[in-house]
Protein backbone atom coordinates (compact mmCIF):
# COMPACT_ATOMS: atom_id res chain seq x y z
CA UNK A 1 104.13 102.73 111.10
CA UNK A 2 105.11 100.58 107.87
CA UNK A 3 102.38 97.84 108.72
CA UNK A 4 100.10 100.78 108.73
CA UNK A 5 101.47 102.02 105.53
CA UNK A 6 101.74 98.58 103.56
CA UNK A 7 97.72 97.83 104.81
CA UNK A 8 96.98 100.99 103.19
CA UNK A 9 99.04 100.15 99.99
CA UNK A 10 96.95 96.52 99.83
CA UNK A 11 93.58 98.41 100.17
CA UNK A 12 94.42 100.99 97.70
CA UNK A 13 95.58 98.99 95.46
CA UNK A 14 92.31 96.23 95.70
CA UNK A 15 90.38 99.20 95.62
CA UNK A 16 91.62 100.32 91.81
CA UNK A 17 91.49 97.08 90.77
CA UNK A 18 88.08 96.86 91.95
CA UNK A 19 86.64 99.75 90.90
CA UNK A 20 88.90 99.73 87.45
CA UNK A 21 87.14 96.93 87.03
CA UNK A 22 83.64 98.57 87.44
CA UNK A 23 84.18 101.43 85.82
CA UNK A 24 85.32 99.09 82.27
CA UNK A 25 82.52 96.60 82.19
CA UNK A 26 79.76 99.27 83.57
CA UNK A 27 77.62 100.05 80.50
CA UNK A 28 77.57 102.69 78.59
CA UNK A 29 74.52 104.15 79.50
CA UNK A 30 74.48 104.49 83.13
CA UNK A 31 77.24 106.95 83.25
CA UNK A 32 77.41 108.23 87.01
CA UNK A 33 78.77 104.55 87.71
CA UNK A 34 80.86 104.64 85.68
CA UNK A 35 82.24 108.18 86.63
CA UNK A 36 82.07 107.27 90.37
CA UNK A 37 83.98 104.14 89.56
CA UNK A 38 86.86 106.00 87.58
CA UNK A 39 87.30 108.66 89.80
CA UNK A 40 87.50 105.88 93.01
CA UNK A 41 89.93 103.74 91.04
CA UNK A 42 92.01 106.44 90.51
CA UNK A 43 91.86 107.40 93.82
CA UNK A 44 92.61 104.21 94.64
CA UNK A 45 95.74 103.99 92.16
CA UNK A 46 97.13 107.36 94.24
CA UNK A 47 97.31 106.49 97.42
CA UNK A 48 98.66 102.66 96.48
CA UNK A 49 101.62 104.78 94.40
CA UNK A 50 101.86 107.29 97.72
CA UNK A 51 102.43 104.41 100.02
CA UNK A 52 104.58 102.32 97.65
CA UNK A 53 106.77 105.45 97.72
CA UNK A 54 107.01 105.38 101.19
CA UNK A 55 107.67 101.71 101.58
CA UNK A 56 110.75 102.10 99.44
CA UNK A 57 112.23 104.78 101.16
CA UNK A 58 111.19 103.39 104.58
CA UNK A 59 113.41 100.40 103.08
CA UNK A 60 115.94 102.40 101.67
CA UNK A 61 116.25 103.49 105.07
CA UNK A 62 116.40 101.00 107.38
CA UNK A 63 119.10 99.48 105.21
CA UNK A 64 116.75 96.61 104.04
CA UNK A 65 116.93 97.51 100.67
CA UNK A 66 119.94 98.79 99.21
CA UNK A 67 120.24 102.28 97.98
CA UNK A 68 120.09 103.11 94.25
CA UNK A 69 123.66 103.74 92.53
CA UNK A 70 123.34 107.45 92.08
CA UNK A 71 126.43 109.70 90.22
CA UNK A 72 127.40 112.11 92.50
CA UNK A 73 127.36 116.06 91.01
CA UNK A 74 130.31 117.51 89.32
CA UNK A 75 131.06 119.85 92.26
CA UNK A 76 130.78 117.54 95.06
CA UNK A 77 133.56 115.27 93.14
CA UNK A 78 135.96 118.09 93.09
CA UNK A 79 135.60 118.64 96.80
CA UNK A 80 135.71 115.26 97.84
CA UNK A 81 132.69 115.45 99.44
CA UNK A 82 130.12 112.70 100.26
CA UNK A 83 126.65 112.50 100.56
């Protein structure tokens, strides 16, 4: 399921780039490109952040990448208690 996952991240994210890209240099005067290109990009931009997100914590874990240093609360260090 993360090679599924980190395709879609690649395509999403060549997909804003690409239609970033259109939607900047379109001209001014042909608008509905340039709409259709924004709204695509950002699309685009959405999903790649979605399935970043879910790369890291698929990473996080599977113990490949290690896990953020993270304070515990103030009531769980009283207790003892671990996460």
């Amino acid at each position: 399921m993360s090679k599924l996952i980190a395709i879609i991240n690649v395509i999403a994210w060549s997909g804003f780039w690409a239609f970033g890209y259109l939607a900047l240099t379109s001209e001014t005067t042909n608008a509905a490109q340039m709409t259709t290109a924004a709204i695509l990009a950002a699309l685009g931009a959405a999903i790649g952040l979605w399935a970043y997100f879910q790369l890291v914590k698929h990473a996080e874990e599977t113990g490949y990448a290690k896990r953020p240093n993270r304070a515990l609360p103030s009531n769980e260090e009283e207790n003892g208690e671990t996460a």
